[in-house]
Protein backbone atom coordinates (compact mmCIF):
# COMPACT_ATOMS: atom_id res chain seq x y z
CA UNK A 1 -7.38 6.41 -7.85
CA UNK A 2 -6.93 3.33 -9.89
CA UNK A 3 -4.75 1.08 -8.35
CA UNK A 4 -2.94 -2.70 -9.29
CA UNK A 5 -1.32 -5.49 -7.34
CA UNK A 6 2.06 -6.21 -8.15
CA UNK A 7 1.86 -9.94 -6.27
CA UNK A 8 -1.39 -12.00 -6.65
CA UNK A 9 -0.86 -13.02 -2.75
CA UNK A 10 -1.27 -9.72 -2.00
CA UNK A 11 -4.54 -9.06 -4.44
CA UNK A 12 -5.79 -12.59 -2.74
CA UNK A 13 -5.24 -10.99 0.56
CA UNK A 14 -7.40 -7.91 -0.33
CA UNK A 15 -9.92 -9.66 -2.55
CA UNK A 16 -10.60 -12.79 -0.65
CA UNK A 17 -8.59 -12.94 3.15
CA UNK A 18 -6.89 -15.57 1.72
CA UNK A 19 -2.82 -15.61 3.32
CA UNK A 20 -4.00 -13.37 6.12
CA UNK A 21 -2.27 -16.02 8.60
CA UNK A 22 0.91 -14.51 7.90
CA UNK A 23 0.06 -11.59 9.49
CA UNK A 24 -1.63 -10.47 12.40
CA UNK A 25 -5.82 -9.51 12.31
CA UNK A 26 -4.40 -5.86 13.01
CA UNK A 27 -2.26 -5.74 10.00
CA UNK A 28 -4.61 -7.38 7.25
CA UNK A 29 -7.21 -4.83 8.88
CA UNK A 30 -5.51 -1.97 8.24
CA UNK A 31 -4.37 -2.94 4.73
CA UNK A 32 -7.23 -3.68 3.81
CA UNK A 33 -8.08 0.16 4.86
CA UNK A 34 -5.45 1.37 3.43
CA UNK A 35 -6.65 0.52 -0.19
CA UNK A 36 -9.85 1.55 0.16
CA UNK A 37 -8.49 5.01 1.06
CA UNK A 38 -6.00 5.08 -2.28
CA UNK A 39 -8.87 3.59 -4.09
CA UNK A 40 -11.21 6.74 -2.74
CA UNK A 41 -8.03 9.18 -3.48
CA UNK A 42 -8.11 11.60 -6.82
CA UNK A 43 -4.01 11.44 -7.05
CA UNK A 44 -1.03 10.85 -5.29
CA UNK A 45 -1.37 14.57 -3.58
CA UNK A 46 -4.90 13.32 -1.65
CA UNK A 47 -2.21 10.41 -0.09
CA UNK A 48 0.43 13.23 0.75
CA UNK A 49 -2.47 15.34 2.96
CA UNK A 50 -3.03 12.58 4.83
CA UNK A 51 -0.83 13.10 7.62
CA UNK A 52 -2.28 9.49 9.21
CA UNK A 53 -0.77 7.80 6.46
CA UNK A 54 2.97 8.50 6.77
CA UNK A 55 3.54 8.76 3.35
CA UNK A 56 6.92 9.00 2.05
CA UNK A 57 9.58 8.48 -0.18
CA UNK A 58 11.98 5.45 0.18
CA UNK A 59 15.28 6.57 0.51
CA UNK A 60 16.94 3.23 -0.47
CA UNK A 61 14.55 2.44 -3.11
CA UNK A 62 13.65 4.50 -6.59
CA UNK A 63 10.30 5.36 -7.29
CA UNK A 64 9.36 3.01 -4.39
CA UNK A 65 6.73 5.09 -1.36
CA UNK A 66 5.75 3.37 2.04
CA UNK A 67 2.54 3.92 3.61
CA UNK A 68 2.12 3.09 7.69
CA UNK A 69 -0.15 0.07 8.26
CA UNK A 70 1.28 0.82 11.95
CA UNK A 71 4.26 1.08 14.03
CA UNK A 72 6.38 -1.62 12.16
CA UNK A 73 4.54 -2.50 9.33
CA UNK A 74 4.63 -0.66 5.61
CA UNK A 75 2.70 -0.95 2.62
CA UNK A 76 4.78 -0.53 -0.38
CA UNK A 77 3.30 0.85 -3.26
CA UNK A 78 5.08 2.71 -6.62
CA UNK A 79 3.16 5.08 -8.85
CA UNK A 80 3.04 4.09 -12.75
CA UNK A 81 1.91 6.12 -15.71
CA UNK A 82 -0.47 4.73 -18.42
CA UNK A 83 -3.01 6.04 -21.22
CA UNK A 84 -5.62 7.03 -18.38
CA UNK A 85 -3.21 8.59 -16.44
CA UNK A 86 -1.30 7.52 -13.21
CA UNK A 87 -2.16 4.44 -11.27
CA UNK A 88 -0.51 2.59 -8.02
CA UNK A 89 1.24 0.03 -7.62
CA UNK A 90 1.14 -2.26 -4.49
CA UNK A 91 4.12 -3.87 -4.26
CA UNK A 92 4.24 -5.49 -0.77
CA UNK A 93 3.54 -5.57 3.16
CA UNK A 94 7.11 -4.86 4.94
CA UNK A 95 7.98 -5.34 8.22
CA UNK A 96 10.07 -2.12 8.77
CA UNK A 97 11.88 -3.71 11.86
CA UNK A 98 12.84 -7.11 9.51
CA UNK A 99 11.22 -9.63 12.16
């Protein structure tokens, strides 16, 4: 699935390590994971069947989906039509529990 960065700290982060001192090896790790599995998935319905993932809906937020990089920590994304078809958006790491 094609996929963009909404924040070049987070495309640094992916790309090149680079900022990975603001969060723990665990974290980056698992990001870093995480993209390669919505890079590897045909459409948003290959991120649904993963039950690992935790994928859902924001309830505060439209349009806006979370994806479990563990316990406390999300990975938001969005989805966003263009002429090839539908592509994600990853928006930010969130610490769900605001520390």
């Amino acid at each position: 699935m094609k996929f963009r960065f909404a924040d070049s700290k987070l495309e640094s982060l992916y790309l090149y390590g680079t900022g990975s001192e603001r969060y723990s090896q665990g974290i980056v790790e698992a990001f870093i994971r995480r993209v390669r599995t919505i890079e590897g998935a045909k459409d948003e319905r290959d991120l649904r069947a993963l039950k690992s993932l935790h994928f859902e809906k924001l309830k505060s937020e439209r349009n806006r989906y979370s994806i479990r990089l563990n316990k406390g920590w999300r990975l938001i994304l969005t989805f966003e039509k263009d002429e090839d078809g539908k592509a994600v958006v990853l928006i930010e790491i969130n610490n769900h529990y605001g520390d």
